[in-house]
Protein backbone atom coordinates (compact mmCIF):
# COMPACT_ATOMS: atom_id res chain seq x y z
CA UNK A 1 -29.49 87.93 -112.69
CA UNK A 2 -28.55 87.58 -109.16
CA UNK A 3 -26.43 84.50 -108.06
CA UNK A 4 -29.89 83.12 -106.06
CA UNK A 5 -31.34 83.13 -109.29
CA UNK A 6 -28.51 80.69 -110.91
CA UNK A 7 -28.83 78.51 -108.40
CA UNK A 8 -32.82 78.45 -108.26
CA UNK A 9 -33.38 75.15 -108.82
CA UNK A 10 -36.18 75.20 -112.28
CA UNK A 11 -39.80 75.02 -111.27
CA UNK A 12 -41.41 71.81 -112.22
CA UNK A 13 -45.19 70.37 -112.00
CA UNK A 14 -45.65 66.39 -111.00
CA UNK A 15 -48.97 64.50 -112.29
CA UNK A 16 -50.58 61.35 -110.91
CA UNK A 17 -52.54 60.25 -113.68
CA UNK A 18 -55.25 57.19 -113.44
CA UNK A 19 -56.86 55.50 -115.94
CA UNK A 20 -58.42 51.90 -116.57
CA UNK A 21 -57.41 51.39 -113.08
CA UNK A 22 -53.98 52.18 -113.30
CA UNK A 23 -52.17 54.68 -112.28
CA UNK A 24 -48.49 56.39 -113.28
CA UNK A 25 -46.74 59.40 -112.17
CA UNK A 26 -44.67 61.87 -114.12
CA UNK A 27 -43.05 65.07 -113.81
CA UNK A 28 -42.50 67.60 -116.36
CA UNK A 29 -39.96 70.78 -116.46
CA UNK A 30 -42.40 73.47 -116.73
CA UNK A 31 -44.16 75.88 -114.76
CA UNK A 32 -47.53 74.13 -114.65
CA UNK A 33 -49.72 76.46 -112.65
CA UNK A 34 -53.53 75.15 -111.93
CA UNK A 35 -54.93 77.06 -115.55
CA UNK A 36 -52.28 75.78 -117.65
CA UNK A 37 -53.38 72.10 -116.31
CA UNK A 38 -56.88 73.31 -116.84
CA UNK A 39 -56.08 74.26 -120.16
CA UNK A 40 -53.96 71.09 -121.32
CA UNK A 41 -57.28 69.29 -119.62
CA UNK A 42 -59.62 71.03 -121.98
CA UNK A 43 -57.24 70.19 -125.21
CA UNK A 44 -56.63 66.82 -124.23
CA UNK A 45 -60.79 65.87 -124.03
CA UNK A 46 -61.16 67.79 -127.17
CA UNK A 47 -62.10 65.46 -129.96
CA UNK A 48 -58.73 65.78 -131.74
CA UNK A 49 -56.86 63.79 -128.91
CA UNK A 50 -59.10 60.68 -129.00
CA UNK A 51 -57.45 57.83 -128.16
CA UNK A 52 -53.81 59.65 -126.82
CA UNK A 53 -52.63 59.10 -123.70
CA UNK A 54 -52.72 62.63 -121.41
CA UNK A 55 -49.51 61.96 -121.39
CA UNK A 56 -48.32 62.72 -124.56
CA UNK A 57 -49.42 66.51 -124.19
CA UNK A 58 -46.19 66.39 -122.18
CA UNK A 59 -43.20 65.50 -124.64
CA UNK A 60 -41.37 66.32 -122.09
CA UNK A 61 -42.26 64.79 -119.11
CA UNK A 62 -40.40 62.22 -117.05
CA UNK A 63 -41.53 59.08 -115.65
CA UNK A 64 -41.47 59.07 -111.37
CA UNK A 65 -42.55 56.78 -108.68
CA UNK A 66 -45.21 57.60 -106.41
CA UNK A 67 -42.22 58.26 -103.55
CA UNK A 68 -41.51 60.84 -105.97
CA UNK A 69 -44.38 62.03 -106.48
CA UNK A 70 -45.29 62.55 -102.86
CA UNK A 71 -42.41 64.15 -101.78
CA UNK A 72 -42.80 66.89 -104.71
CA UNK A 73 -45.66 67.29 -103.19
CA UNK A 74 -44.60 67.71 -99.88
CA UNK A 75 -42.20 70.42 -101.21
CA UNK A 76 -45.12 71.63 -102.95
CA UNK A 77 -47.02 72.30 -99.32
CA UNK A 78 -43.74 73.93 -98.38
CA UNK A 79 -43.42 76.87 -100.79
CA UNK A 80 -40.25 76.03 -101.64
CA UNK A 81 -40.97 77.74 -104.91
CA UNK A 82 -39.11 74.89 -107.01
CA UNK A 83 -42.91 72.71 -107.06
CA UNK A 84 -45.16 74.66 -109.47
CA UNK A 85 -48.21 72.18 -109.08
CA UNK A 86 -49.14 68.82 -108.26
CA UNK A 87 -51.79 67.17 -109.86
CA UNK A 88 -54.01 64.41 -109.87
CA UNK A 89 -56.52 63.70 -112.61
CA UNK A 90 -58.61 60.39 -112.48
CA UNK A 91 -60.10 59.37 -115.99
CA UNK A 92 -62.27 56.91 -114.39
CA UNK A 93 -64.40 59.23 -111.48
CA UNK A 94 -63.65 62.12 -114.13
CA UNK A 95 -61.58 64.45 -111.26
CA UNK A 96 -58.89 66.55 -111.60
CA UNK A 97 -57.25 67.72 -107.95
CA UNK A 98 -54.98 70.03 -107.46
CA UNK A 99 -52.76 70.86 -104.56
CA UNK A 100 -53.15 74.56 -103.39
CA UNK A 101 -50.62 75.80 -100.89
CA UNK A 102 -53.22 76.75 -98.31
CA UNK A 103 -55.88 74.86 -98.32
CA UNK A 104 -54.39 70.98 -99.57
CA UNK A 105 -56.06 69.05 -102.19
CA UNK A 106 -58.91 70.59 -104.08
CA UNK A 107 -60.95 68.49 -105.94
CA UNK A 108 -63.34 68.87 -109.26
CA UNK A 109 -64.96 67.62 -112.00
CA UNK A 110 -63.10 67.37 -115.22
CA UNK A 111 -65.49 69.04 -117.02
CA UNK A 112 -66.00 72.12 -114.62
CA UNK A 113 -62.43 72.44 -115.33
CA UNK A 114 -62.24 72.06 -119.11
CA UNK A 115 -65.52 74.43 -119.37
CA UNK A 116 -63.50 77.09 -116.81
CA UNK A 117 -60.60 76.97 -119.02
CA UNK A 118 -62.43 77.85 -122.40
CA UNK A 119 -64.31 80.39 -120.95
CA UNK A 120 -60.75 82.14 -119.57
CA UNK A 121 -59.27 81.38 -122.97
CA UNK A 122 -62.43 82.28 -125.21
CA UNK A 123 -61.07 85.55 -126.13
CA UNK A 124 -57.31 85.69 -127.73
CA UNK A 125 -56.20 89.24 -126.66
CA UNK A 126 -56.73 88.81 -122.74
CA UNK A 127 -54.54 89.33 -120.23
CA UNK A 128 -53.19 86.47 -118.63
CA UNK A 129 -54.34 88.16 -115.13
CA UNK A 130 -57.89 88.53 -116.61
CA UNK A 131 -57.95 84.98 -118.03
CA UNK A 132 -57.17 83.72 -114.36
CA UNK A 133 -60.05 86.11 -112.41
CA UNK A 134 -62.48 84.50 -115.12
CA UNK A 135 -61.24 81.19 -114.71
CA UNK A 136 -61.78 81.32 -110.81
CA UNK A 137 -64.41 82.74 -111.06
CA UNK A 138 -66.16 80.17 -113.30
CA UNK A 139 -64.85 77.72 -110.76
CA UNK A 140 -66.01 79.17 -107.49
CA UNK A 141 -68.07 77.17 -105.49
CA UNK A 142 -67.34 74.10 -107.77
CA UNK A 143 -65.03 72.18 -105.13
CA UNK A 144 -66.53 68.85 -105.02
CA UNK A 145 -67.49 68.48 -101.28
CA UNK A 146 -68.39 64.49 -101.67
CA UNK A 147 -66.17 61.63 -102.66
CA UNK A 148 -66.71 60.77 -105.70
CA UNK A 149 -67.88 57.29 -105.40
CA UNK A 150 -69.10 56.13 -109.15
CA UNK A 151 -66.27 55.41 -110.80
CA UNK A 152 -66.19 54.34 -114.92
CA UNK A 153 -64.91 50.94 -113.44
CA UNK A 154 -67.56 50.28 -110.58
CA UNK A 155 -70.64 50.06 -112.19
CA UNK A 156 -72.85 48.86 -115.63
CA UNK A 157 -75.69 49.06 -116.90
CA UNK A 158 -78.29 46.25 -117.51
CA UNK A 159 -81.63 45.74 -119.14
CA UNK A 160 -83.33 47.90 -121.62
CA UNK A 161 -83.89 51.97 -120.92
CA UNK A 162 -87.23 52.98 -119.70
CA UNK A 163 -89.07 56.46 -120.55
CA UNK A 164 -90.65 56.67 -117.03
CA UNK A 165 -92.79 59.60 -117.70
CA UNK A 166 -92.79 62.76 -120.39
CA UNK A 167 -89.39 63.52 -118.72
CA UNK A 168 -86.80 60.80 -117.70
CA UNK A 169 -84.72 58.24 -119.23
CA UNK A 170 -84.53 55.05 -116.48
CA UNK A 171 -81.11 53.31 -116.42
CA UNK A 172 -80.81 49.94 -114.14
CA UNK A 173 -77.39 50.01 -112.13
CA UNK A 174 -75.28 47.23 -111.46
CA UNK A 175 -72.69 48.08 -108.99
CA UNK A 176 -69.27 46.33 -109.02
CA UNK A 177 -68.44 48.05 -105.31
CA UNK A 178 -69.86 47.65 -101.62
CA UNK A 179 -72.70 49.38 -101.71
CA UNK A 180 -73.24 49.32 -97.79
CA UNK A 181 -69.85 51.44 -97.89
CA UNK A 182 -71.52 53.77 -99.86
CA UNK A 183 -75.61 53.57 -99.24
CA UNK A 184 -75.36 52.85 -95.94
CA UNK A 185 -76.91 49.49 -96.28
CA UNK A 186 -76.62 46.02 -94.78
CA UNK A 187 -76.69 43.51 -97.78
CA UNK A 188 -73.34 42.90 -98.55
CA UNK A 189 -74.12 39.94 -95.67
CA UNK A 190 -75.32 36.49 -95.21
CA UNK A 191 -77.60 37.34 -92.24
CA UNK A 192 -80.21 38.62 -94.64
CA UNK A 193 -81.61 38.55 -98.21
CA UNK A 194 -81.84 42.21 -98.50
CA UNK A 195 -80.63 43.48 -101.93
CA UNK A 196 -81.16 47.12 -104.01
CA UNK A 197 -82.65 47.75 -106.65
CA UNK A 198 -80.77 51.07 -108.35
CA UNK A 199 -81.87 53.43 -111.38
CA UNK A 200 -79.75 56.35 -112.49
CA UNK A 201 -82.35 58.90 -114.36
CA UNK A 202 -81.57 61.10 -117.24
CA UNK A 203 -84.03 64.48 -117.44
CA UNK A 204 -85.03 64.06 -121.67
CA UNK A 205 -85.91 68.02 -121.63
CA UNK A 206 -83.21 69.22 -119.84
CA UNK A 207 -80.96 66.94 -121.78
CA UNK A 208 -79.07 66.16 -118.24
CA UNK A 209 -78.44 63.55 -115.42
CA UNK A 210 -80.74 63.99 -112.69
CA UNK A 211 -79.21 65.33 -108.76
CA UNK A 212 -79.83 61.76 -107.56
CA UNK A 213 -79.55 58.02 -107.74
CA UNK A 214 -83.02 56.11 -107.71
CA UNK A 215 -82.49 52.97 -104.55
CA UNK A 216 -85.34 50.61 -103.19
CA UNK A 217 -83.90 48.46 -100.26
CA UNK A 218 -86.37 45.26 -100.12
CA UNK A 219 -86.09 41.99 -98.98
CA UNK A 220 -88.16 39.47 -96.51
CA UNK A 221 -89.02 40.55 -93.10
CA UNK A 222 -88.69 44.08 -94.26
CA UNK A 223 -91.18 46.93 -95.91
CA UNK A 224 -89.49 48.56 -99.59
CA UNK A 225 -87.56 51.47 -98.63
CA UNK A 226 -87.05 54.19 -100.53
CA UNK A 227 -83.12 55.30 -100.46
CA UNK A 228 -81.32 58.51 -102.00
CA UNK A 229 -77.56 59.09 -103.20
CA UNK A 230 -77.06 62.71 -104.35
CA UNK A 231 -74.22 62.72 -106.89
CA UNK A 232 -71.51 65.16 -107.65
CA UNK A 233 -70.71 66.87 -111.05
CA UNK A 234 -68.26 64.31 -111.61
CA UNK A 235 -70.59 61.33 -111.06
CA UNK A 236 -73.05 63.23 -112.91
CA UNK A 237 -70.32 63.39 -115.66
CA UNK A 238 -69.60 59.29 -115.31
CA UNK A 239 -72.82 58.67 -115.78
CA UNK A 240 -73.85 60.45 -118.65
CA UNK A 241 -70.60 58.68 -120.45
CA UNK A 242 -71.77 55.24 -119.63
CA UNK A 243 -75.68 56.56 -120.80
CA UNK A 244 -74.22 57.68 -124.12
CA UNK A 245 -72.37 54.50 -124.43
CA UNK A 246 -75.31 52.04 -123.72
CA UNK A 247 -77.39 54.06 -125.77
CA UNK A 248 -75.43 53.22 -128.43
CA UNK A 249 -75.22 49.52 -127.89
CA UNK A 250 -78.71 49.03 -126.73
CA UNK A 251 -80.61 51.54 -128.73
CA UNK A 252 -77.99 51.85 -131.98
CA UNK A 253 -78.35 55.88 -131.60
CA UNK A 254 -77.06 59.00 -129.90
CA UNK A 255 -78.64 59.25 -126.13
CA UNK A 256 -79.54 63.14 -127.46
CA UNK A 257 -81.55 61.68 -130.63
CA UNK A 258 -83.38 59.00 -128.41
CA UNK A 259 -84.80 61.89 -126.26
CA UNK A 260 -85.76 63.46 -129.40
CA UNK A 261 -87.92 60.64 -130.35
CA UNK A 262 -89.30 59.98 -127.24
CA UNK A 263 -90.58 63.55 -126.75
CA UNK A 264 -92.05 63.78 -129.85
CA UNK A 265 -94.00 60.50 -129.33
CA UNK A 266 -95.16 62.03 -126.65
CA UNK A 267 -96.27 65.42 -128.26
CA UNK A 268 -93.87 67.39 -126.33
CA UNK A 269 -92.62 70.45 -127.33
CA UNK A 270 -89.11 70.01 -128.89
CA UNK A 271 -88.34 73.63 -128.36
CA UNK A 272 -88.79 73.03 -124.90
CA UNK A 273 -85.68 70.67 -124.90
CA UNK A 274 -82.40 72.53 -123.66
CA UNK A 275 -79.12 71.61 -124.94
C-alpha cells in the first residue's frame, strides 16, 4: 500500500432524504455508487420494510446538516475521489436523484430505479460489470425531463370513481398547490371566478395511469377550455398510490379487483387486461 493510499481519506456517500414533508440528511462510510443506492431502493420498497425508515438500511450512517450535505456534494462535482455519491430520494414525488460527475443532478422515478436494479441483480452469478451495463441500460432514456410537480402531499382525491367508458377509471383532483404555477392558469386571483375542474384517469385494461391529467378551465365571461398536463413516471407513480389508497377507502377493494369487475360488467374480455 503506498503512503497516498494511508492517507486517502475513506470514500463516503451523503443522502438527502424527504418524506411527509420533511427532510434529513445523513452520511454513511461506504462506497455508495448509483446501483448500490438503486439496489438498497429496491429492498427498502420491498414489502418486508413496511413501515422502516430508509434510514435504517444504513446502521451506519451519520446524521449531517444540509451545509454538510452540500458541500459533500460540492466535493462530489470535484472528483476528489473521497465523495462516492450524493443522493436525493423524495418519498413524496417518488424521485430518487443522483449526482453524476458530468452531467449534475439526474433525476428518476423510484420505481424505474427499483425495477433497473432487479433486473441487474435477477441473476446471482453476474458480474458486477455486467449487472451495471444492464442496469444502465434498463435506465436509458428514463431521466425525468419535467419537474415533478404532483407530490403525495399536494393533492386528494374527492367524490366517488367514475368508469367513463369500457376503459378508464375517473378520479376528481383536488389540488393543495398553485395551479396557475403549474397549468398555466389565472384563477388563483380575485379578478375572476375562473376555477378547474381536474380528473386523473386510470386505463382498466392496461391496468395503468393514463400519459395525462384531464383539466376544464370554465368560469363566466369565458367558453370551457379544454387543458392538458402530461405527467412523468414519477407522477404517474404518485398517482396510482393515492388510486390504490382511495380505492380502498371509497370502494373497500383493491384498485386491480375493481377493474376486474367493471370489465366484466361490461362483457369485456378479461384476458385482454394486462398486468
Amino acid at each position: 500500500m503506498s503512503g497516498q493510499d494511508i492517507l486517502q481519506e475513506p470514500r463516503q456517500a451523503v443522502f438527502r432524504v424527504t418524506e411527509n414533508g420533511e427532510s434529513m440528511y445523513f452520511s454513511v462510510p461506504e462506497s455508495v455508487e448509483l446501483l448500490q443506492a438503486a439496489a438498497h431502493l429496491r429492498n427498502y420498497l420491498s414489502d418486508k420494510n413496511a413501515g422502516t425508515k430508509f434510514t435504517a438500511i444504513f446502521p451506519h450512517g451519520e446524521k449531517i446538516t444540509q451545509e454538510q450535505f452540500d458541500a459533500a456534494a460540492a466535493e462530489r462535482m470535484e472528483n476528489t475521489g473521497c465523495i462516492a455519491g450524493a443522493y436525493e430520494l423524495d418519498f413524496d414525488a417518488r424521485t430518487l436523484s443522483a449526482l453524476n460527475i458530468m452531467d449534475g443532478w439526474k433525476v428518476y422515478a423510484m420505481k424505474d430505479v427499483a425495477d433497473a436494479a432487479r433486473q441487474a441483480y435477477q441473476e446471482a452469478e453476474m458480474s458486477e460489470d455486467d449487472c451495471w451495463r444492464i442496469f444502465l441500460d434498463r435506465l436509458d432514456g428514463r431521466e425525468l425531463t419535467t419537474p415533478s410537480r404532483l407530490t403525495a402531499r399536494n393533492f386528494y382525491f374527492e367524490d366517488s370513481i367514475e368508469a367513463m367508458d369500457d376503459r378508464t377509471l375517473n378520479f376528481y383532483v383536488v389540488p393543495c398547490f398553485n395551479v396557475d404555477k403549474v397549468f398555466g392558469t389565472f384563477v388563483e386571483t380575485d379578478e375572476n371566478d375562473h376555477a378547474l375542474n381536474i380528473y386523473a384517469n386510470y386505463d382498466m385494461q392496461r391496468q395503468q395511469v393514463c400519459d395525462t391529467l384531464e383539466i376544464t378551465l370554465y368560469g363566466s365571461g369565458i367558453d370551457d377550455q379544454s387543458l392538458t398536463y402530461h405527467l412523468n413516471a414519477a407522477e404517474k407513480e404518485v398517482l396510482r398510490e393515492k388510486m390504490e389508497a382511495y380505492c380502498m377507502q371509497r370502494e373497500h377493494k383493491p384498485l386491480n379487483q375493481l377493474c376486474q369487475e367493471i370489465l366484466q360488467e361490461q362483457d369485456v374480455p378479461i384476458q385482454e387486461m394486462q398486468m
